[in-house]
Structures are given as structure tokens and as C-alpha cells.
N, C-alpha and C. Protein backbone atom coordinates (compact mmCIF):
# COMPACT_ATOMS: atom_id res chain seq x y z
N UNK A 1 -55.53 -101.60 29.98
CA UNK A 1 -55.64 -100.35 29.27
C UNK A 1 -55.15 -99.18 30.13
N UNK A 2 -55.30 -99.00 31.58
CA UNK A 2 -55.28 -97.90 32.14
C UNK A 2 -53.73 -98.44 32.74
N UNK A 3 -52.99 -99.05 32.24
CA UNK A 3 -51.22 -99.27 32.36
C UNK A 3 -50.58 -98.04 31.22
N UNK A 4 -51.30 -98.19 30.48
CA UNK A 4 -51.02 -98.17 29.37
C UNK A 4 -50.26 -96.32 29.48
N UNK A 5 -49.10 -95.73 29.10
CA UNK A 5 -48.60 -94.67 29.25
C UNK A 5 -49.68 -93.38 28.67
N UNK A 6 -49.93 -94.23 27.46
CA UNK A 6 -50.70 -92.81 26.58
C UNK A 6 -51.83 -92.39 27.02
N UNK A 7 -52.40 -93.55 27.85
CA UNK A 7 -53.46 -93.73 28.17
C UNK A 7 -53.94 -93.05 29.52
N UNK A 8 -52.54 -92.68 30.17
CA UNK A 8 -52.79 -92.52 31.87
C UNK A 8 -52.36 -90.89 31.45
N UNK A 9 -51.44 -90.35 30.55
CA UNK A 9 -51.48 -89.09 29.90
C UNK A 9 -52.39 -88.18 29.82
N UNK A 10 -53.39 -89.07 29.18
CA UNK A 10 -54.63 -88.39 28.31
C UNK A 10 -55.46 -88.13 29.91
N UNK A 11 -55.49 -89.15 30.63
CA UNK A 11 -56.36 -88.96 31.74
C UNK A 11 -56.11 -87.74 32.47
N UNK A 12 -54.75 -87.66 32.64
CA UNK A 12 -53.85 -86.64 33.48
C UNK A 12 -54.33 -85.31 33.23
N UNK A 13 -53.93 -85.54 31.56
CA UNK A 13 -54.77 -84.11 31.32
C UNK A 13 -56.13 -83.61 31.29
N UNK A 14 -56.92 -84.78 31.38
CA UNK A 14 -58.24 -84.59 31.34
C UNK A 14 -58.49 -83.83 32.59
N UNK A 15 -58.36 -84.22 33.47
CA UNK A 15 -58.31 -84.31 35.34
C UNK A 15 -57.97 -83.34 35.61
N UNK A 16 -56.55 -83.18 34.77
CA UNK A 16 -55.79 -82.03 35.05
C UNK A 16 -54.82 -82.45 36.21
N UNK A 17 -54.46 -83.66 36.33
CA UNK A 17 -53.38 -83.81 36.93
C UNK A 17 -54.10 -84.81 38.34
N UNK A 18 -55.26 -84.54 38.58
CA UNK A 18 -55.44 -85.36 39.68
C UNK A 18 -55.22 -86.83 39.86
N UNK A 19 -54.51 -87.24 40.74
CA UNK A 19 -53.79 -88.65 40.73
C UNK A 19 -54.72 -89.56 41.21
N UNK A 20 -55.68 -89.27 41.31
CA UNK A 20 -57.10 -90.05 41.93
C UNK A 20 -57.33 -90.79 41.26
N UNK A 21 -57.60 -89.83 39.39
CA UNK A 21 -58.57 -90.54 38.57
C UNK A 21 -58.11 -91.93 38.03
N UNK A 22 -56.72 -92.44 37.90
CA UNK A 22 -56.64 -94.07 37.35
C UNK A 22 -57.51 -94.54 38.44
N UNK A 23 -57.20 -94.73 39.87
CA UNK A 23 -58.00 -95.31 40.97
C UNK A 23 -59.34 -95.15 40.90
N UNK A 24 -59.87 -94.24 40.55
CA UNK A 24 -61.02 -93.85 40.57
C UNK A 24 -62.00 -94.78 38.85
N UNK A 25 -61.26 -94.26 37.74
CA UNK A 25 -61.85 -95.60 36.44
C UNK A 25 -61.44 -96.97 36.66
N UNK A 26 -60.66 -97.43 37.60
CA UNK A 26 -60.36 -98.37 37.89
C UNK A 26 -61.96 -99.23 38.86
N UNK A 27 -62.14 -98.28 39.65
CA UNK A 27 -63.38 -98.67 40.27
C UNK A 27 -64.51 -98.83 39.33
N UNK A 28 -64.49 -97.81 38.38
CA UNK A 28 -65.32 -98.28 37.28
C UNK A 28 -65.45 -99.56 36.62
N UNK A 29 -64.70 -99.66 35.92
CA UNK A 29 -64.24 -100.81 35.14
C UNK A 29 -64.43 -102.04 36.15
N UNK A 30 -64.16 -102.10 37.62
CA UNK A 30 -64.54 -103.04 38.68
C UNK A 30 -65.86 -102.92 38.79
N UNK A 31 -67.09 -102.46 38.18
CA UNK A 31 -68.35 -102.83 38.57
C UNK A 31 -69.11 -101.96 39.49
N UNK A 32 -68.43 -100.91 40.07
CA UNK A 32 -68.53 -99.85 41.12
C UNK A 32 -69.08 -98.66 40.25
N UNK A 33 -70.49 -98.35 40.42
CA UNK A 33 -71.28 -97.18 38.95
C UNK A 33 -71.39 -95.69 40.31
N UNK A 34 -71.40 -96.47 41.07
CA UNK A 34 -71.90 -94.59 41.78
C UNK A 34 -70.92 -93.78 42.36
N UNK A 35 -70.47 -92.50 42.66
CA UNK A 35 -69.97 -91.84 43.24
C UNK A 35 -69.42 -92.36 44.76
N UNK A 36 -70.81 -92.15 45.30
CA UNK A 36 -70.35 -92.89 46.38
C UNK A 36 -69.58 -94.40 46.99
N UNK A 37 -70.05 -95.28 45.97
CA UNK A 37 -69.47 -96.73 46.51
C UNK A 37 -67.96 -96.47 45.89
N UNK A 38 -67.38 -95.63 44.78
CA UNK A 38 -66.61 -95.46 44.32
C UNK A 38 -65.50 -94.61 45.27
N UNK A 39 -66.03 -93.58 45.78
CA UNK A 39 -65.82 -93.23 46.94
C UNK A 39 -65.52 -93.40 48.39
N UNK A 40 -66.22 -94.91 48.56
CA UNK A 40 -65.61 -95.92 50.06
C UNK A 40 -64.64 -96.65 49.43
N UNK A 41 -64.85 -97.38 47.93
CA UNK A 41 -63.45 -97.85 47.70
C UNK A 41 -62.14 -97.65 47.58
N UNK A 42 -62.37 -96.55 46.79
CA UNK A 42 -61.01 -95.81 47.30
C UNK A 42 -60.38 -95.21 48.42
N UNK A 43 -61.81 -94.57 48.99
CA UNK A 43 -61.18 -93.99 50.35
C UNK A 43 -60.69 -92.13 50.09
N UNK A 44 -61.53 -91.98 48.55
CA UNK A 44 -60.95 -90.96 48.22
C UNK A 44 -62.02 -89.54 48.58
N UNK A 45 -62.19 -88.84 48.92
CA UNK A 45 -63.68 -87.76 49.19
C UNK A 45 -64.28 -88.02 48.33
N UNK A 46 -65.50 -88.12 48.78
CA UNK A 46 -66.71 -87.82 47.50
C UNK A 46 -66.35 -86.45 46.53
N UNK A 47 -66.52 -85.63 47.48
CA UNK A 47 -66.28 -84.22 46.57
C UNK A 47 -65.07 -83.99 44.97
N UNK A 48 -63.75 -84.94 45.71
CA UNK A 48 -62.87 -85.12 44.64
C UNK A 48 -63.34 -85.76 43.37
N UNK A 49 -63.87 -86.98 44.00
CA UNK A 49 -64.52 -88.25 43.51
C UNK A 49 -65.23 -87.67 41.94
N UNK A 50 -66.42 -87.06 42.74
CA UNK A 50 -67.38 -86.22 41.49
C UNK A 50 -66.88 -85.32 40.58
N UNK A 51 -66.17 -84.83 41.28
CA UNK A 51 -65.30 -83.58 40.29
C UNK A 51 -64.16 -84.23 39.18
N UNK A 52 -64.00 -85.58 39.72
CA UNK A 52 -63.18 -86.43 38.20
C UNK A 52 -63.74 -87.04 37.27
N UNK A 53 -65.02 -87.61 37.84
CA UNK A 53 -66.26 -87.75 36.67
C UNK A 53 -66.70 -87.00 36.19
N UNK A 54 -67.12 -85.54 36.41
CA UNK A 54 -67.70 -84.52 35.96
C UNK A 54 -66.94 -83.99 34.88
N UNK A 55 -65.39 -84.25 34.93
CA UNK A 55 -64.20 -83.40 34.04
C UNK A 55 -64.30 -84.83 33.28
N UNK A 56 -64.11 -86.13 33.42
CA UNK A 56 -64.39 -87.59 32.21
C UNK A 56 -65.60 -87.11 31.29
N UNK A 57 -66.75 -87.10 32.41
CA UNK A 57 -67.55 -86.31 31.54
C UNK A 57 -67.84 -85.33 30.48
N UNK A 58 -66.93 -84.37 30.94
CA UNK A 58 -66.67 -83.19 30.35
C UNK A 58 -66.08 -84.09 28.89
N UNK A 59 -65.27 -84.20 29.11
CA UNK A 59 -64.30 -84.79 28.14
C UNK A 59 -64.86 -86.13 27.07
N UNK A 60 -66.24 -86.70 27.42
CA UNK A 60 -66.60 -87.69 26.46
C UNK A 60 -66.53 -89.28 27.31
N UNK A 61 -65.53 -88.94 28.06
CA UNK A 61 -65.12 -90.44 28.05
C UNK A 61 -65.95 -91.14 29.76
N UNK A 62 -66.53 -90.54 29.79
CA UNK A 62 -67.73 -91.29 30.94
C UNK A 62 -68.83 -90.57 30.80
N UNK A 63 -70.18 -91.42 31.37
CA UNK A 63 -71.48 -91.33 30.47
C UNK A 63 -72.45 -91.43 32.13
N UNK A 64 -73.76 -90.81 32.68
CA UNK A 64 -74.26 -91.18 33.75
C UNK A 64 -75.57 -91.22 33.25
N UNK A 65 -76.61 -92.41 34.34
CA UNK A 65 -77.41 -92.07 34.07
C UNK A 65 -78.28 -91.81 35.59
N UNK A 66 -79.25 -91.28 35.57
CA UNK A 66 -79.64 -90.80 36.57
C UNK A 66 -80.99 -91.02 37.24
N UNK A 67 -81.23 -91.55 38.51
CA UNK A 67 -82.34 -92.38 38.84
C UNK A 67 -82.54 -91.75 40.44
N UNK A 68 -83.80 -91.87 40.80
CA UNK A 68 -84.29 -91.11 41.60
C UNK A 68 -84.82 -92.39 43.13
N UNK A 69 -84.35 -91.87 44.16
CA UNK A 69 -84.45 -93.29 45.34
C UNK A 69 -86.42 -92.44 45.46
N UNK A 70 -87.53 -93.42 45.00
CA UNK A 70 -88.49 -93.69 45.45
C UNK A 70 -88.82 -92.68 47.21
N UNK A 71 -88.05 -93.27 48.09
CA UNK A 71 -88.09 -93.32 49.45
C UNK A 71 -87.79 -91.86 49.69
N UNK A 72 -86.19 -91.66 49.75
CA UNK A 72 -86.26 -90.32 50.25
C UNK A 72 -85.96 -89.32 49.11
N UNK A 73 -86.38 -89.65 47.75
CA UNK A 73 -86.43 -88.63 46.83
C UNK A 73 -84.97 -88.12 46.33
N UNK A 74 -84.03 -88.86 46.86
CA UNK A 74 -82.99 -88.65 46.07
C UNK A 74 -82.36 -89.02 45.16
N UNK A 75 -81.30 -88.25 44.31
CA UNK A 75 -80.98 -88.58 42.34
C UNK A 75 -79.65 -89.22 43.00
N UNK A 76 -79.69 -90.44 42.18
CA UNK A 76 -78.30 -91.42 42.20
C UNK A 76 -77.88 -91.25 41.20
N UNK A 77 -76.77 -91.00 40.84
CA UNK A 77 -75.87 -91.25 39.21
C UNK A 77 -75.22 -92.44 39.18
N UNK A 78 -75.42 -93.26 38.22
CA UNK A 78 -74.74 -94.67 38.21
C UNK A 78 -73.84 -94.13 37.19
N UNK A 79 -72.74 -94.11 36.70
CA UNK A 79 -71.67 -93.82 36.24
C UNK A 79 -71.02 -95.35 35.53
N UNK A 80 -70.58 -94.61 34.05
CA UNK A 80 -70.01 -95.82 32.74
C UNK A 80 -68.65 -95.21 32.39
N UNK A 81 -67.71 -96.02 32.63
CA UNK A 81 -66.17 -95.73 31.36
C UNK A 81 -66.58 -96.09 30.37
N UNK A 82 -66.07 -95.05 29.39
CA UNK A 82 -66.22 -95.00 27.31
C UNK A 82 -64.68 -95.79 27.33
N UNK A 83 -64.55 -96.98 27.35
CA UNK A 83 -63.35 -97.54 26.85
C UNK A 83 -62.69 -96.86 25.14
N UNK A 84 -63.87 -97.15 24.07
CA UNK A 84 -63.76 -97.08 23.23
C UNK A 84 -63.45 -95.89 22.87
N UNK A 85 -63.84 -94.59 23.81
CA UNK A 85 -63.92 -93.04 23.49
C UNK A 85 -62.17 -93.25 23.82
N UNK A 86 -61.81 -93.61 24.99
CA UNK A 86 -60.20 -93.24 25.42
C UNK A 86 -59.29 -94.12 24.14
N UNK A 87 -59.74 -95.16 23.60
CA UNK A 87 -58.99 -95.86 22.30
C UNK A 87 -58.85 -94.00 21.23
N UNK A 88 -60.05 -93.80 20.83
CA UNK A 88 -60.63 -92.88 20.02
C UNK A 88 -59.80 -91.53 19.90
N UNK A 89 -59.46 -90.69 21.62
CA UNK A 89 -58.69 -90.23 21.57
C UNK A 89 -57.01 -90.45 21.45
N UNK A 90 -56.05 -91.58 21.69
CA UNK A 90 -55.17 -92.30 21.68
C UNK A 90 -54.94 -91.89 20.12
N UNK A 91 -55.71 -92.33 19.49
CA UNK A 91 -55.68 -92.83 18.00
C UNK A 91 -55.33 -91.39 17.53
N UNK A 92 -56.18 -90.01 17.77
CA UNK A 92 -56.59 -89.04 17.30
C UNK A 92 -54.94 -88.23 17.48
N UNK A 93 -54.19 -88.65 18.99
CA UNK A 93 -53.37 -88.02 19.73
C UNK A 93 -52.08 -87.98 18.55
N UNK A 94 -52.44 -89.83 18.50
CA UNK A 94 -51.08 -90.24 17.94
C UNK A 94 -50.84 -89.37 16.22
N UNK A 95 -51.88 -90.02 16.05
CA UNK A 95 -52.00 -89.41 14.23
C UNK A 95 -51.78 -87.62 14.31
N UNK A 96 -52.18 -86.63 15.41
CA UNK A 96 -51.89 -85.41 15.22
C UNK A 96 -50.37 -85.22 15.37
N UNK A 97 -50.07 -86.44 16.60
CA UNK A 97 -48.38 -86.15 16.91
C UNK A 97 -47.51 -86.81 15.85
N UNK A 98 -47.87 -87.89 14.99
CA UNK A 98 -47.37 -88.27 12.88
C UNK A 98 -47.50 -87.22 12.65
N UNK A 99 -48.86 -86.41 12.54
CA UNK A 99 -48.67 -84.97 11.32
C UNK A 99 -47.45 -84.26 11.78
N UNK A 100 -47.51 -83.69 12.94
CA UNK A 100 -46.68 -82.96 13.37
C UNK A 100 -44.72 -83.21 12.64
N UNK A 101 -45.13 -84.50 13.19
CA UNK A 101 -43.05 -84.46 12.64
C UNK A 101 -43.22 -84.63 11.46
N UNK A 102 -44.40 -85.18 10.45
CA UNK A 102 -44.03 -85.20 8.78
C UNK A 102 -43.84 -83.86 8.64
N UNK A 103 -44.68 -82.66 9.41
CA UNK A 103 -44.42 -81.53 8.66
C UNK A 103 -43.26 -80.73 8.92
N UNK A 104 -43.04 -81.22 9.98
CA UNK A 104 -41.29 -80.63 10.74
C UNK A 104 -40.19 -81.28 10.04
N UNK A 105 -40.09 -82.53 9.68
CA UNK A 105 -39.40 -83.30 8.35
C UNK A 105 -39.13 -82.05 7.20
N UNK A 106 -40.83 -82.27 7.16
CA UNK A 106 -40.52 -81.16 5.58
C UNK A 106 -39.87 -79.51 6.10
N UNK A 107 -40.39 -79.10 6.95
CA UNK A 107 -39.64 -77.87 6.96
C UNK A 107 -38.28 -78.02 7.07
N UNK A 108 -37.65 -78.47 7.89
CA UNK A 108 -36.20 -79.15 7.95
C UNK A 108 -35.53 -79.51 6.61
N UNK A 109 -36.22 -80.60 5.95
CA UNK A 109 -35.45 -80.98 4.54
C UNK A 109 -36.00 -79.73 3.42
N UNK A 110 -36.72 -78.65 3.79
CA UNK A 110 -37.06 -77.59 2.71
C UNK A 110 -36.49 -76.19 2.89
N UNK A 111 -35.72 -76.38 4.06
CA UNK A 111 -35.10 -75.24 4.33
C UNK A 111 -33.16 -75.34 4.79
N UNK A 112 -33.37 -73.58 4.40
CA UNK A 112 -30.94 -73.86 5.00
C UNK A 112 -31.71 -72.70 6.15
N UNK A 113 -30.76 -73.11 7.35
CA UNK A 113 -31.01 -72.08 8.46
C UNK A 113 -29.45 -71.67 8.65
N UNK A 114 -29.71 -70.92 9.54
CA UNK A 114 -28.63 -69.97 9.91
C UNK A 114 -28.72 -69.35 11.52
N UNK A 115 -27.74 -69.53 11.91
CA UNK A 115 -28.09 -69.20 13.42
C UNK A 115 -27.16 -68.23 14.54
N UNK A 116 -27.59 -67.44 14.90
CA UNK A 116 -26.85 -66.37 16.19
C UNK A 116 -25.82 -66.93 17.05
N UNK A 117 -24.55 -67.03 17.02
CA UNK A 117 -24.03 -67.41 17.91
C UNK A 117 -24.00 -66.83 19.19
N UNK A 118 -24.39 -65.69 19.44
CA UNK A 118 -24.46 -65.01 20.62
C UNK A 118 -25.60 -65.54 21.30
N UNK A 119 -27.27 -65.59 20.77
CA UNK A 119 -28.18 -65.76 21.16
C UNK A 119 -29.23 -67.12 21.04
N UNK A 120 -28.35 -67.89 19.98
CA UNK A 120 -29.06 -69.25 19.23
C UNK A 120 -30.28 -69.59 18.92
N UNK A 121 -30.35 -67.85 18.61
CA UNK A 121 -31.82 -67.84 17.35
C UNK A 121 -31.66 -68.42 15.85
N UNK A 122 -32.38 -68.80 15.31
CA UNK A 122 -32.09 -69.33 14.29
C UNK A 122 -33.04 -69.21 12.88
N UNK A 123 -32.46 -68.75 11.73
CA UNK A 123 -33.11 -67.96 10.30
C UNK A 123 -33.14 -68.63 9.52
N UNK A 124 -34.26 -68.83 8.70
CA UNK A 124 -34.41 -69.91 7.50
C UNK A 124 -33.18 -68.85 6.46
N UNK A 125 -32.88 -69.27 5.38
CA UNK A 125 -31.80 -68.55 4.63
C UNK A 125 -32.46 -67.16 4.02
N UNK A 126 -33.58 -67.24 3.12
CA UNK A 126 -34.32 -66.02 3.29
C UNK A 126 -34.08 -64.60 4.08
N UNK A 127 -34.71 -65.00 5.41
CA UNK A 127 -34.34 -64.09 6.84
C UNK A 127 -32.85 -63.83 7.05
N UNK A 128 -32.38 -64.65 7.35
CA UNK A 128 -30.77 -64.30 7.05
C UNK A 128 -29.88 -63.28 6.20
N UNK A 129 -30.32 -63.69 4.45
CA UNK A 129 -29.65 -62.97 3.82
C UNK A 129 -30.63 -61.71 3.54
N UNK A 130 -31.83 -61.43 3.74
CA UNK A 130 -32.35 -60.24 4.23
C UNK A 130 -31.71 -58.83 5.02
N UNK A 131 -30.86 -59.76 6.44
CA UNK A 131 -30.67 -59.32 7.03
C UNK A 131 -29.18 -59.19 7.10
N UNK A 132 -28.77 -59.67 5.61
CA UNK A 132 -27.17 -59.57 5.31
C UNK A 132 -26.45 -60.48 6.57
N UNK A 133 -26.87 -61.44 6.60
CA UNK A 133 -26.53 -62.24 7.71
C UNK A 133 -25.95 -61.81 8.92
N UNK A 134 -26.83 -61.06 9.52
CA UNK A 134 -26.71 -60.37 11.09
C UNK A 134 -28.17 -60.17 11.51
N UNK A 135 -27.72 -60.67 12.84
CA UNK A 135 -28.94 -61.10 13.81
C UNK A 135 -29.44 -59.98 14.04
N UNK A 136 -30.74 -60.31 13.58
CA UNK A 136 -31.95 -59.22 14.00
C UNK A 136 -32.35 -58.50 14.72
N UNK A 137 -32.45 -59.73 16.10
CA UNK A 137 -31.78 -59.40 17.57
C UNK A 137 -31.21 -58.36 18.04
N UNK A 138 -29.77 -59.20 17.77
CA UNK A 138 -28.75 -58.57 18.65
C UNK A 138 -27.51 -57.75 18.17
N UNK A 139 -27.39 -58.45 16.30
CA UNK A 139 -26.78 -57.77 15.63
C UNK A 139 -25.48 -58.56 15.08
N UNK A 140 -25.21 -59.88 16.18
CA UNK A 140 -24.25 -60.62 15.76
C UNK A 140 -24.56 -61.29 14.64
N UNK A 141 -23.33 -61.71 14.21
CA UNK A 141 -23.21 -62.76 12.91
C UNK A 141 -24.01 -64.02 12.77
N UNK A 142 -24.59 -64.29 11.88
CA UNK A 142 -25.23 -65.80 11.55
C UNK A 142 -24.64 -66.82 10.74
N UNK A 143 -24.18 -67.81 11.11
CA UNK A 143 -23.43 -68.92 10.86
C UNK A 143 -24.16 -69.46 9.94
N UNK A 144 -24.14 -70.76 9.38
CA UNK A 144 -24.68 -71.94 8.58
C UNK A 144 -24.94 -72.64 10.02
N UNK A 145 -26.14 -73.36 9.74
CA UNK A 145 -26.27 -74.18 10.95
C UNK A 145 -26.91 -75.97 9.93
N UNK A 146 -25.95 -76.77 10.33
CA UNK A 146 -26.14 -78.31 9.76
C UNK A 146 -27.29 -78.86 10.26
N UNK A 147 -28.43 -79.06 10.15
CA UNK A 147 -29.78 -79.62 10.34
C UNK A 147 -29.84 -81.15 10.44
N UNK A 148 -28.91 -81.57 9.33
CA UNK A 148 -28.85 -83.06 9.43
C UNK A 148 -29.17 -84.09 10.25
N UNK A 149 -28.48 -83.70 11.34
CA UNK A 149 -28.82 -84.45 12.77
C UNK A 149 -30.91 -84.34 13.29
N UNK A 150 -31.11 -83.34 12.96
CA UNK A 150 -32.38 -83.05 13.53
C UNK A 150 -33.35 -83.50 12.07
N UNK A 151 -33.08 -83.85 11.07
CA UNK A 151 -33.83 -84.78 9.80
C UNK A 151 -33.82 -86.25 10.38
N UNK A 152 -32.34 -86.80 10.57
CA UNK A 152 -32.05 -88.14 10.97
C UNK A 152 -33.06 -88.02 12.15
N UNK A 153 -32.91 -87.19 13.12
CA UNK A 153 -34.09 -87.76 14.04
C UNK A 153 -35.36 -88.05 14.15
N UNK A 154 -35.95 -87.23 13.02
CA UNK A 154 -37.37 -86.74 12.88
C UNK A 154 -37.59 -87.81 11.86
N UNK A 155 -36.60 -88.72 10.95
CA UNK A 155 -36.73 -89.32 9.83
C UNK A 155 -37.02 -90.72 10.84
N UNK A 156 -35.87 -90.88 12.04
CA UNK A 156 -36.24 -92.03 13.27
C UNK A 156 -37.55 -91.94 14.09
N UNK A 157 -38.05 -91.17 14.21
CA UNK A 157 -39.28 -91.07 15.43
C UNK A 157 -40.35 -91.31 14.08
N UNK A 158 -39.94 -91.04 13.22
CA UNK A 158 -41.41 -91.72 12.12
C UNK A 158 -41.30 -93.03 11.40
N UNK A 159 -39.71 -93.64 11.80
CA UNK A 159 -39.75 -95.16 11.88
C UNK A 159 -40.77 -95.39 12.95
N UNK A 160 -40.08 -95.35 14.11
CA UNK A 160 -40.84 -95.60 15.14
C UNK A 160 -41.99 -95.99 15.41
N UNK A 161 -42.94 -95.06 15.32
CA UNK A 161 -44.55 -94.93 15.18
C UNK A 161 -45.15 -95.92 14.20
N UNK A 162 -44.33 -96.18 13.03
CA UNK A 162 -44.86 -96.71 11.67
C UNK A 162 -44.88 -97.97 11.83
């Protein structure tokens, strides 16, 4: 699972980029629940260590529970990966990034644009002949601009997915 591209993404951003955290749920998933033993295995600071569980945390996808050493009165956190939470978001990612190009499809096949050759801004036909076809901008002329190519693509990346 944690090969997995979408999967090491989502982490990235969770983290925010820290390259610790695959190594670090990796120790998880190996049977390793506390900060600390998680922490000699990797070899990574404690301090980092906690601060990537705390942001998993943040985020849903790791769970602690918290137990107190008898002896010298101190709180241990044994620490869980949400496998199922990181499926959960994956799923959520993908289906927002489908909506996205069905609706860019439709704007594309529902619109004529027109575009600045000086500046390669670009006007649904509306805006354009509003503007007697001169850029808003800058003042230059607005062309016809062929979309075609950018339907065919958006019509391919939702093969893709499907």
C-alpha cells in the first residue's frame, strides 16, 4: 500500500512533505506502536517522529491510545495506522479529481473561446464579442482558438480512470 503513488502523495501532503513519514508508517504497520521504539528504528529524532503522528493524527489516519508506566508515572502512546482511512481518502481524491475533468469536458464542449495573441488570455465567445473582439487587457485582437485538442484530452484522461 505505502508503494503505492497516490498513496505516498496523500502522505506527503499530510506531513507536509516530510520524507520520514513512509519510514516512519512503515514501522507501524511492522508492529512498532510507540514513538520511541519507532524512533530507534528508524534512527529518525523522536521530536520529528511525534510531530508526523500528531499531523496522521491530525488528518484521521492514525489513532493512539494512551497508558500510564505504574513505576515512574509516565504516559506511553502506543500508536495504530487507519489503513482503511488512507483507502477512504484515495477513493475521495480520485472521484473529486473525475468531477473535476467531467466538468472541464463540459465547459470545453459548451463553450467557443477566443484568445489574445499578444498575451494568451483567453474569452469564452460572450466576453469576446462584448468586447468587439479586443483584449480587455491589452487591447489586441482575439482570434478563434480550436479547443479540440484539449476535449480529446480530457475525453482520454476519463478513459483512463474508468
Amino acid at each position: 500500500m505505502l508503494k503505492d503513488p497516490a498513496v505516498q502523495e496523500i502522505l506527503m501532503d499530510i506531513t507536509n512533505d516530510e520524507q520520514s513519514s513512509v519510514s516512519i508508517i512503515e514501522c507501524l504497520l511492522n508492529g512498532k506502536t510507540t514513538d520511541e521504539e519507532i524512533a530507534e528504528e528508524t534512527e529518525i529524532r523522536l521530536n520529528i517522529v511525534r510531530k508526523v503522528l500528531y499531523k496522521l493524527y491530525d488528518a484521521g489516519i492514525a489513532t493512539y491510545k494512551r497508558s500510564k508506566d505504574p513505576e515512574t508515572q509516565w504516559y506511553t502512546y502506543s500508536w495504530t495506522f487507519e489503513q482503511e482511512k488512507v483507502a477512504d481518502i484515495v477513493t475521495e481524491k480520485f472521484e473529486k479529481f473525475s468531477r473535476e475533468i467531467e466538468e472541464s469536458l463540459e465547459y470545453e464542449e459548451g463553450n467557443m473561446f477566443f484568445s489574445c495573441k499578444l498575451n494568451g488570455h483567453r474569452y469564452k465567445f460572450d466576453e469576446a464579442s462584448e468586447n468587439n473582439f479586443e483584449c480587455p487587457e491589452c487591447g489586441g485582437s482575439l482570434e478563434y482558438q480550436d479547443n479540440s485538442t484539449i476535449i480529446v484530452e480530457l475525453k482520454q484522461m476519463m478513459d483512463r480512470m474508468a
